[in-house]
C-alpha atoms as a PDB file:
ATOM      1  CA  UNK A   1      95.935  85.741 108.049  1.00  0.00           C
ATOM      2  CA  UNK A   2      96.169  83.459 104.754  1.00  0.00           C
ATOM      3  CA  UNK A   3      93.976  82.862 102.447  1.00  0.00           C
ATOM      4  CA  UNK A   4      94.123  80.024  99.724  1.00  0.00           C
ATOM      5  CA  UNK A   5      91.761  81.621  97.350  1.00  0.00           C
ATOM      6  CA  UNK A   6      90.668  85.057  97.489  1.00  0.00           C
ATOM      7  CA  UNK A   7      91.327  87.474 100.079  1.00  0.00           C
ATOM      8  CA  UNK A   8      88.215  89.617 100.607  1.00  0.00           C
ATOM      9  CA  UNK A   9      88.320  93.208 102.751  1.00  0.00           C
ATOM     10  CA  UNK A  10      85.238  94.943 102.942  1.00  0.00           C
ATOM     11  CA  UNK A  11      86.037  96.566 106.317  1.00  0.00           C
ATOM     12  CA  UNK A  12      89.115  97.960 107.902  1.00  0.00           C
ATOM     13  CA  UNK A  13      91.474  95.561 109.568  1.00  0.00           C
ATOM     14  CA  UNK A  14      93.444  97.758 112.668  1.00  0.00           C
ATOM     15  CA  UNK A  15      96.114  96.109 114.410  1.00  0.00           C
ATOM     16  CA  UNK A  16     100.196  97.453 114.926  1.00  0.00           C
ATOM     17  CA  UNK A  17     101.426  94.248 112.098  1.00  0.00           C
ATOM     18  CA  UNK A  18      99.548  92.728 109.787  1.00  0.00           C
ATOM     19  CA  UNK A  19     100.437  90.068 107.413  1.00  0.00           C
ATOM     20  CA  UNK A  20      98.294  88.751 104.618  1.00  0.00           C
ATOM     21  CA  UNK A  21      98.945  85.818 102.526  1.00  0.00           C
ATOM     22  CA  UNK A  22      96.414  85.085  99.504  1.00  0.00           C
ATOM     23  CA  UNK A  23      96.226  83.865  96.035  1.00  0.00           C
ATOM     24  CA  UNK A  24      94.753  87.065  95.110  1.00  0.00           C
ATOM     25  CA  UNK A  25      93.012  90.145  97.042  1.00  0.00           C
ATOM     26  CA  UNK A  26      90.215  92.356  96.791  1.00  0.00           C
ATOM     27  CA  UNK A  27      89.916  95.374  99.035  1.00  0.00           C
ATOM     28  CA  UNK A  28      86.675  97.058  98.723  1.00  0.00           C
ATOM     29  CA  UNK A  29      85.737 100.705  99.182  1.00  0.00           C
ATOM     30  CA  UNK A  30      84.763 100.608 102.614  1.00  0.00           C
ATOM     31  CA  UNK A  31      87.757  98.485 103.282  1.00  0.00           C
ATOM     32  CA  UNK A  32      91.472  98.573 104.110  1.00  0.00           C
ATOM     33  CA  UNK A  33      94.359  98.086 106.524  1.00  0.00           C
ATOM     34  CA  UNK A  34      95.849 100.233 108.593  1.00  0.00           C
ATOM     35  CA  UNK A  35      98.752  99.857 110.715  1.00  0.00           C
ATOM     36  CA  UNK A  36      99.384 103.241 112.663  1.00  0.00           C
ATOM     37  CA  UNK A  37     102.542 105.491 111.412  1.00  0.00           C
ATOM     38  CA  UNK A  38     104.757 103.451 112.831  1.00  0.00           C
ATOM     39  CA  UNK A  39     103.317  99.848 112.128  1.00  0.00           C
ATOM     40  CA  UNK A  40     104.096  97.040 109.759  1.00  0.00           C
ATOM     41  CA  UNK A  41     102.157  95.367 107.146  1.00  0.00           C
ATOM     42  CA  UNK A  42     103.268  92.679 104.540  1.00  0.00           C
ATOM     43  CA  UNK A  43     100.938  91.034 101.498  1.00  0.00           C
ATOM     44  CA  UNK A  44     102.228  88.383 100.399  1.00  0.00           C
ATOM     45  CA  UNK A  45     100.829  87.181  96.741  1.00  0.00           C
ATOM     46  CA  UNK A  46     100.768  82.781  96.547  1.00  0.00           C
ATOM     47  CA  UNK A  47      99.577  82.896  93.371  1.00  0.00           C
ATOM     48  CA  UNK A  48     101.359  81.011  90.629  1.00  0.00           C
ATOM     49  CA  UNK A  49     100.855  82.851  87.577  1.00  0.00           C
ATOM     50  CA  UNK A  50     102.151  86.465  87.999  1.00  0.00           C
ATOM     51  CA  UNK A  51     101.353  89.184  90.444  1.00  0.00           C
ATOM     52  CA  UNK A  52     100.019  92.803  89.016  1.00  0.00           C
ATOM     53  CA  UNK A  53     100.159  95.557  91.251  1.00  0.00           C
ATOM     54  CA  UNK A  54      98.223  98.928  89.988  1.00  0.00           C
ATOM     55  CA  UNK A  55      96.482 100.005  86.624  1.00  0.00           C
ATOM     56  CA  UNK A  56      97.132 100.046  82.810  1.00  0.00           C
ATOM     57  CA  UNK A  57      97.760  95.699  83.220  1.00  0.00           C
ATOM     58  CA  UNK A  58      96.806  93.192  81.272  1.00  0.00           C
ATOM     59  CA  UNK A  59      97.358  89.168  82.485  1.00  0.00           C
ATOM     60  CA  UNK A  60      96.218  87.186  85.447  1.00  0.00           C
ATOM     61  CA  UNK A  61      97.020  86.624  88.639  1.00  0.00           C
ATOM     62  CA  UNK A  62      97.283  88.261  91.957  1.00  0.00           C
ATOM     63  CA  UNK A  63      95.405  91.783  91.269  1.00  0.00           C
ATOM     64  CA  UNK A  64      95.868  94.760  93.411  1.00  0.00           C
ATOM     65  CA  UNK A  65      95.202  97.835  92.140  1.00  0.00           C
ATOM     66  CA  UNK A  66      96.038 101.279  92.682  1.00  0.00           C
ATOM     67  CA  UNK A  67      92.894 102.040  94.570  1.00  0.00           C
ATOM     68  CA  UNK A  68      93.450  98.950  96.648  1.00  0.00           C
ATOM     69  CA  UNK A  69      96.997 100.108  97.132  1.00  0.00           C
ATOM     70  CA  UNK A  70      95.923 103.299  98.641  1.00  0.00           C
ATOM     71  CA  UNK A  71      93.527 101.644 101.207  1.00  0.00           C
ATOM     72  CA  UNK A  72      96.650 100.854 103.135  1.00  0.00           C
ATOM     73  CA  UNK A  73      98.326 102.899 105.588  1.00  0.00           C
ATOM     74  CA  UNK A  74     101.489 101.664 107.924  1.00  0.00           C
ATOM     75  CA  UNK A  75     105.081 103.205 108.558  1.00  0.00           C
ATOM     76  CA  UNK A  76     106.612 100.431 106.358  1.00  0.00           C
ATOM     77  CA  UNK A  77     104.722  98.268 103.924  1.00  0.00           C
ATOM     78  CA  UNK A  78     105.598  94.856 101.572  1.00  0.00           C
ATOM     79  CA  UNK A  79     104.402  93.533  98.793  1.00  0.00           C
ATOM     80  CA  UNK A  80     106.090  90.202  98.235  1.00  0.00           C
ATOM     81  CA  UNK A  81     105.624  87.741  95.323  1.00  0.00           C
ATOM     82  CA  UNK A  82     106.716  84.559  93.967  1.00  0.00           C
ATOM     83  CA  UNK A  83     110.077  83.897  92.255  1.00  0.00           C
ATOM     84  CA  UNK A  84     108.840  81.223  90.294  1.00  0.00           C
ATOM     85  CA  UNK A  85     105.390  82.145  88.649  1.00  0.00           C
ATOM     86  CA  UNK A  86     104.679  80.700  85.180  1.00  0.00           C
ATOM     87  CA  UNK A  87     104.557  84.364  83.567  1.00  0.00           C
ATOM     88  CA  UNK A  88     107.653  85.750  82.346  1.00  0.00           C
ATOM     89  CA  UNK A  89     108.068  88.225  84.568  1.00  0.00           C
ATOM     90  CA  UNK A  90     106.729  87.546  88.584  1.00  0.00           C
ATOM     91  CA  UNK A  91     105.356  90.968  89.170  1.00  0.00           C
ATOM     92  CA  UNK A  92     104.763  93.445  87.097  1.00  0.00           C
ATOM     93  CA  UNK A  93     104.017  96.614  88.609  1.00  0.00           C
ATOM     94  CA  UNK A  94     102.173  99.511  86.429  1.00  0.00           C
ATOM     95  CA  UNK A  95     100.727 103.310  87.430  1.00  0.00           C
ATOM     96  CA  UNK A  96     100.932 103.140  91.147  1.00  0.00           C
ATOM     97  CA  UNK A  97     100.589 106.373  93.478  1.00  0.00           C
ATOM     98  CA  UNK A  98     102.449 106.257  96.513  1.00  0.00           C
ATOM     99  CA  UNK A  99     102.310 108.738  99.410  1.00  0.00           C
ATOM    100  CA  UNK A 100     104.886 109.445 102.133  1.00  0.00           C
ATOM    101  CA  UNK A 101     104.554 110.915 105.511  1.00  0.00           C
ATOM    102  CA  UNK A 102     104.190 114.980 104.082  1.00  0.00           C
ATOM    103  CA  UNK A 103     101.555 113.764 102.448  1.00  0.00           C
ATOM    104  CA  UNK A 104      99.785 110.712 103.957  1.00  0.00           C
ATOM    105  CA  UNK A 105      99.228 108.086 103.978  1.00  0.00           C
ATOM    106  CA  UNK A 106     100.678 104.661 102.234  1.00  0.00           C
ATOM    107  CA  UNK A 107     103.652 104.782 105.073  1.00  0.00           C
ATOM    108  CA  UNK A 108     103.458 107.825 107.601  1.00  0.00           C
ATOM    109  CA  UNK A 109     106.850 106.727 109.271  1.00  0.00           C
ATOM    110  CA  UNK A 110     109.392 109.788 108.518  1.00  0.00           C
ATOM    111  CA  UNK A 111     112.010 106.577 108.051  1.00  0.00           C
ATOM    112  CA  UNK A 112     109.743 103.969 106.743  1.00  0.00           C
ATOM    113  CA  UNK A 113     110.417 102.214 103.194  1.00  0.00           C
ATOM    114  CA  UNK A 114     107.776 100.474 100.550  1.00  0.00           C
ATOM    115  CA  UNK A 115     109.390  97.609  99.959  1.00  0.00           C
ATOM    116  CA  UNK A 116     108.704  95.010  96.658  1.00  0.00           C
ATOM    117  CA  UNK A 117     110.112  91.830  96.312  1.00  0.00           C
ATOM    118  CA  UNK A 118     110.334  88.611  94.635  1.00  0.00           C
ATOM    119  CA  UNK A 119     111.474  85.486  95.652  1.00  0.00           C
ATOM    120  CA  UNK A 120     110.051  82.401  98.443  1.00  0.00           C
ATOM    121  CA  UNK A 121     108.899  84.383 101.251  1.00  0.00           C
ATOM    122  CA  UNK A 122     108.860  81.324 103.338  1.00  0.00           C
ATOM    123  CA  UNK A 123     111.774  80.798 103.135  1.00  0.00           C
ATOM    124  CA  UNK A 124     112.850  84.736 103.102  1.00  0.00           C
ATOM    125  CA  UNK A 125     114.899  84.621  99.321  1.00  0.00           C
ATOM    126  CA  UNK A 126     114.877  86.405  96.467  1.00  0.00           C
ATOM    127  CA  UNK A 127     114.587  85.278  93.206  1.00  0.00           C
ATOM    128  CA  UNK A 128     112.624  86.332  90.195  1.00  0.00           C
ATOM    129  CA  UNK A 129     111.773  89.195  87.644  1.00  0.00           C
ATOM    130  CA  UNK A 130     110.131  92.826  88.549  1.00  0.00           C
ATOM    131  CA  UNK A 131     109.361  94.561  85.411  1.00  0.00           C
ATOM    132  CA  UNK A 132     107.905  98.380  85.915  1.00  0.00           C
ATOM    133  CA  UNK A 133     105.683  99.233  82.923  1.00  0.00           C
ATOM    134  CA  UNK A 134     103.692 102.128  84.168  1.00  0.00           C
ATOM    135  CA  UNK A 135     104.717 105.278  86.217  1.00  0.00           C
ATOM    136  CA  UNK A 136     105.551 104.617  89.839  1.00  0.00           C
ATOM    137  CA  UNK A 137     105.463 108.166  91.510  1.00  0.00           C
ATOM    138  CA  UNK A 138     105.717 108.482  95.124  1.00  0.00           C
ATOM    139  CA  UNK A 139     105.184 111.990  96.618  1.00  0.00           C
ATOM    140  CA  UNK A 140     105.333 113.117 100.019  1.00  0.00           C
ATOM    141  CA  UNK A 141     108.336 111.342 100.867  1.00  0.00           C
ATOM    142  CA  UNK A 142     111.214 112.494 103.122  1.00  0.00           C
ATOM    143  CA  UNK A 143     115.094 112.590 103.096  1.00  0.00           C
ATOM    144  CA  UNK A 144     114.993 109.275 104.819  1.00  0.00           C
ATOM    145  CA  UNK A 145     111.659 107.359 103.322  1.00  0.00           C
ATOM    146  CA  UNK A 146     112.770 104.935 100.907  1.00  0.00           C
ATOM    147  CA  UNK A 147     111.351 102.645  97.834  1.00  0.00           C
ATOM    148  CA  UNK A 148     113.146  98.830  97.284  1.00  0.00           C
ATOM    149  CA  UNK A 149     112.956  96.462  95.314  1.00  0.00           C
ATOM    150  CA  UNK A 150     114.430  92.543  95.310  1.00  0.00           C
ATOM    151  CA  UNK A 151     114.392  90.487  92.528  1.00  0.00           C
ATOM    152  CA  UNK A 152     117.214  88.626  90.372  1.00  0.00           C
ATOM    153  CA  UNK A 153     116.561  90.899  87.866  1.00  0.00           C
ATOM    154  CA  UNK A 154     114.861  94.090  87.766  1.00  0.00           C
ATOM    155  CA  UNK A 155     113.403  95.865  85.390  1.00  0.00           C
ATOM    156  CA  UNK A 156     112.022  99.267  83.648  1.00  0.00           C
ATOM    157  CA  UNK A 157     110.815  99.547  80.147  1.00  0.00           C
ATOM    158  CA  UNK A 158     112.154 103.131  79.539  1.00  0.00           C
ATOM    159  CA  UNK A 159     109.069 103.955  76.675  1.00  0.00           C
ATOM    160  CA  UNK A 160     106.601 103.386  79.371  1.00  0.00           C
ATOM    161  CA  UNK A 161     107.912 102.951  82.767  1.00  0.00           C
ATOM    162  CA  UNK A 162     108.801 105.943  85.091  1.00  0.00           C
ATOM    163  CA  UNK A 163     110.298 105.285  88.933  1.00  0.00           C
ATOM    164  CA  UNK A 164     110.008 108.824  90.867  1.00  0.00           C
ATOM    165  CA  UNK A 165     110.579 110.051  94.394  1.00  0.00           C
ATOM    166  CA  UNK A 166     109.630 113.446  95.586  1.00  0.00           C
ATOM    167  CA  UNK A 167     108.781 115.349  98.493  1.00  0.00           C
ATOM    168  CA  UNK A 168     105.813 118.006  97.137  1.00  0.00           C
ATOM    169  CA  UNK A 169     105.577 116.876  93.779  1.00  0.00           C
ATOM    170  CA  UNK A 170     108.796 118.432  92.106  1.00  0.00           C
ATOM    171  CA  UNK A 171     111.587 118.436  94.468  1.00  0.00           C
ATOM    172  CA  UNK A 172     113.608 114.961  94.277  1.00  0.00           C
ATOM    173  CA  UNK A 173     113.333 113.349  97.919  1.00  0.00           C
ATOM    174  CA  UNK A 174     114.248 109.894  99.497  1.00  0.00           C
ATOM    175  CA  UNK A 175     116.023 106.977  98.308  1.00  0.00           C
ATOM    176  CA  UNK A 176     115.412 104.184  95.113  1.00  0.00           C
ATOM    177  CA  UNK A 177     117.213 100.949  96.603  1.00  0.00           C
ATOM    178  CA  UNK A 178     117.327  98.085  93.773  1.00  0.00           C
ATOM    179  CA  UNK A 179     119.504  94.716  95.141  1.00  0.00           C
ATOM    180  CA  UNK A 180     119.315  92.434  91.657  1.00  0.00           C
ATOM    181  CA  UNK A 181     121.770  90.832  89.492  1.00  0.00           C
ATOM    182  CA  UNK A 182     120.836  92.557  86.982  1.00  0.00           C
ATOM    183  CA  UNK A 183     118.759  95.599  86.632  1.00  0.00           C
ATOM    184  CA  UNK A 184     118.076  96.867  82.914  1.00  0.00           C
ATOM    185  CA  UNK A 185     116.676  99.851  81.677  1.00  0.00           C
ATOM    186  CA  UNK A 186     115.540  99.739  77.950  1.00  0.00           C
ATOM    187  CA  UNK A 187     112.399  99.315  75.823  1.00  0.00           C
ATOM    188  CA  UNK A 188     109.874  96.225  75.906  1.00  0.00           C
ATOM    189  CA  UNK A 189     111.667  94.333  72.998  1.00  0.00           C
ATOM    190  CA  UNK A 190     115.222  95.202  73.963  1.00  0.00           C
ATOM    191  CA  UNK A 191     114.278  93.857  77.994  1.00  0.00           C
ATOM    192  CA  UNK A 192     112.735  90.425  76.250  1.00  0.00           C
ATOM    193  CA  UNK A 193     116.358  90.313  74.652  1.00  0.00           C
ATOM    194  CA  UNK A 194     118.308  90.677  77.554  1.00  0.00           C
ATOM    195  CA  UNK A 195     116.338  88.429  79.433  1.00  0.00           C
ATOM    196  CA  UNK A 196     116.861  85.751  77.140  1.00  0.00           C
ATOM    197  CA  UNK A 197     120.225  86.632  77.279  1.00  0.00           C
ATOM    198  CA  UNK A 198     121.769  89.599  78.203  1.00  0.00           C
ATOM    199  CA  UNK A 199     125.117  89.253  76.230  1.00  0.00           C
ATOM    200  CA  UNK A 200     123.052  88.478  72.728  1.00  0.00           C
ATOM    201  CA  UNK A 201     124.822  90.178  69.640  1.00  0.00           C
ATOM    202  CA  UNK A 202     123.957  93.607  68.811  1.00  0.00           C
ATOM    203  CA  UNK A 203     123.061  94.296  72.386  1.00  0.00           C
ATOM    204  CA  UNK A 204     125.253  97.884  72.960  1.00  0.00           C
ATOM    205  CA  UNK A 205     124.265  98.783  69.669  1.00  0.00           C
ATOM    206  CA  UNK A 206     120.765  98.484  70.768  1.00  0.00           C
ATOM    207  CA  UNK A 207     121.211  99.757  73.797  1.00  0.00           C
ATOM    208  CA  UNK A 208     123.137 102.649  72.951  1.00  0.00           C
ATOM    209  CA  UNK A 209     120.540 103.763  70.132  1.00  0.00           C
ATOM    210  CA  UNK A 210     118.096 106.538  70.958  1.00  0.00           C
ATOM    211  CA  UNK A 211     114.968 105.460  72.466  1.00  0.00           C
ATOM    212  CA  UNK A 212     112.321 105.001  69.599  1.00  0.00           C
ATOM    213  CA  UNK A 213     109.701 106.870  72.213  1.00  0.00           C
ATOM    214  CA  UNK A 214     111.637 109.636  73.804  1.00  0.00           C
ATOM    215  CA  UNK A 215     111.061 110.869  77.453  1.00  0.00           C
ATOM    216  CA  UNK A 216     113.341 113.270  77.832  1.00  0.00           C
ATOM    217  CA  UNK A 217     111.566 114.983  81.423  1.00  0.00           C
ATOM    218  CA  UNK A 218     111.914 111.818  82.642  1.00  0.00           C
ATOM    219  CA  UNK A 219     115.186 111.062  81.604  1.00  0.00           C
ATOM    220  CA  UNK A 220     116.389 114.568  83.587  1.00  0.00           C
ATOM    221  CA  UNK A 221     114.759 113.655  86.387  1.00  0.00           C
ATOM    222  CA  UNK A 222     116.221 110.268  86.848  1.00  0.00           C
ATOM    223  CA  UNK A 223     119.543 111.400  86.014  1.00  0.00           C
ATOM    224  CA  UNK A 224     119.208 114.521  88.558  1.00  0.00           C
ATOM    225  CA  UNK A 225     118.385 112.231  91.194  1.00  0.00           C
ATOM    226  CA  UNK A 226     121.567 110.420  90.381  1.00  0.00           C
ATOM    227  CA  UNK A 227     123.771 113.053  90.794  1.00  0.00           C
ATOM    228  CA  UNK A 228     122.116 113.904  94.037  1.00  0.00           C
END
């Protein structure tokens, strides 16, 4: 289906694959999509400004929330943007709760992936900015579920952002899968920096420095996933 407004859902759409294309969505409380465990479904943002997917953003735009993001159920889901909206970053992705099969139900395929990209979906390439800002945690996941992300450059502002895979809540599960040029981990200023341009002077002093907001439990658990 495409939309070239707004994309309204106040019922539940059933069917194996579903793709949605819309300047922006709404999916109500009684509404939804819901692919099987083992089906496909792919929203794909037009819009031109930015696109913001969950809470705690501020801006314009293609707007799905986290509520909206858990009316969706499949074995592999997309959420694809453009690579060339006028906002300095093309999606910007805040708190967002995903769920894998263990504990149902954003993708219920024991192999399945959430997927985010940037780019021209038409024509199937990436290009663009994805900038986390809130705490991504997906829970329920298994050994082979997977998050990914596509962009030219990705992004995670390290006072605010947090990127997490487990499979009850505290034991580290699945895979993070990031294909970018670049992919930077720092604080809001220092990302603006390198995204002006990432070889400016004083960068490895600055990047180097202690964070100015520490998060050290997070900082374990990305690093323990690492060496897993």
């Amino acid at each position: 289906a495409t939309a070239g407004g707004l994309a309204t859902l106040n019922g539940l759409w059933q069917a194996p694959d579903v793709e949605l294309a819309s300047n922006d969505i709404n999916i109500g409380a009684n509404g939804g999509i819901d692919a099987g465990n083992t089906g496909f479904i792919r929203l794909v943002s037009t819009n031109g400004t930015q696109a913001l997917i969950g809470d705690g953003l501020t801006g314009t735009g293609y707007a799905l929330s986290d509520a909206e993001f858990g009316r969706l159920s499949a074995g592999n889901l997309e959420i694809l943007a453009r690579g060339d909206a006028s906002a300095a970053i093309d999606m910007l992705i805040g708190n967002l709760t995903i769920t894998g099969p263990l504990a149902g139900s954003t993708i219920d395929d024991p192999f399945g992936s959430v997927t985010f990209a940037v780019g021209d979906p038409q024509a199937e390439s990436v290009g663009g900015v994805i900038r986390i800002t809130g705490s991504v945690r997906a829970n329920g996941f298994t050994d082979d579920n997977g998050l990914e992300f596509f962009a030219d450059r990705f992004e995670l502002d390290a006072e605010t952002g947090l990127l997490e895979i487990t499979s009850n809540g505290t034991d580290l599960a699945g895979e993070i899968f990031i294909a970018a040029d670049r992919v930077h981990v720092a604080s809001s200023s220092i990302l603006d920096q390198l995204a002006a341009d990432p070889n400016y002077a004083g960068h490895e002093d600055d990047l180097n420095a202690p964070a100015a907001v520490q998060r050290p439990a997070h900082h374990e658990l990305l690093q323990k996933q690492h060496d897993e």
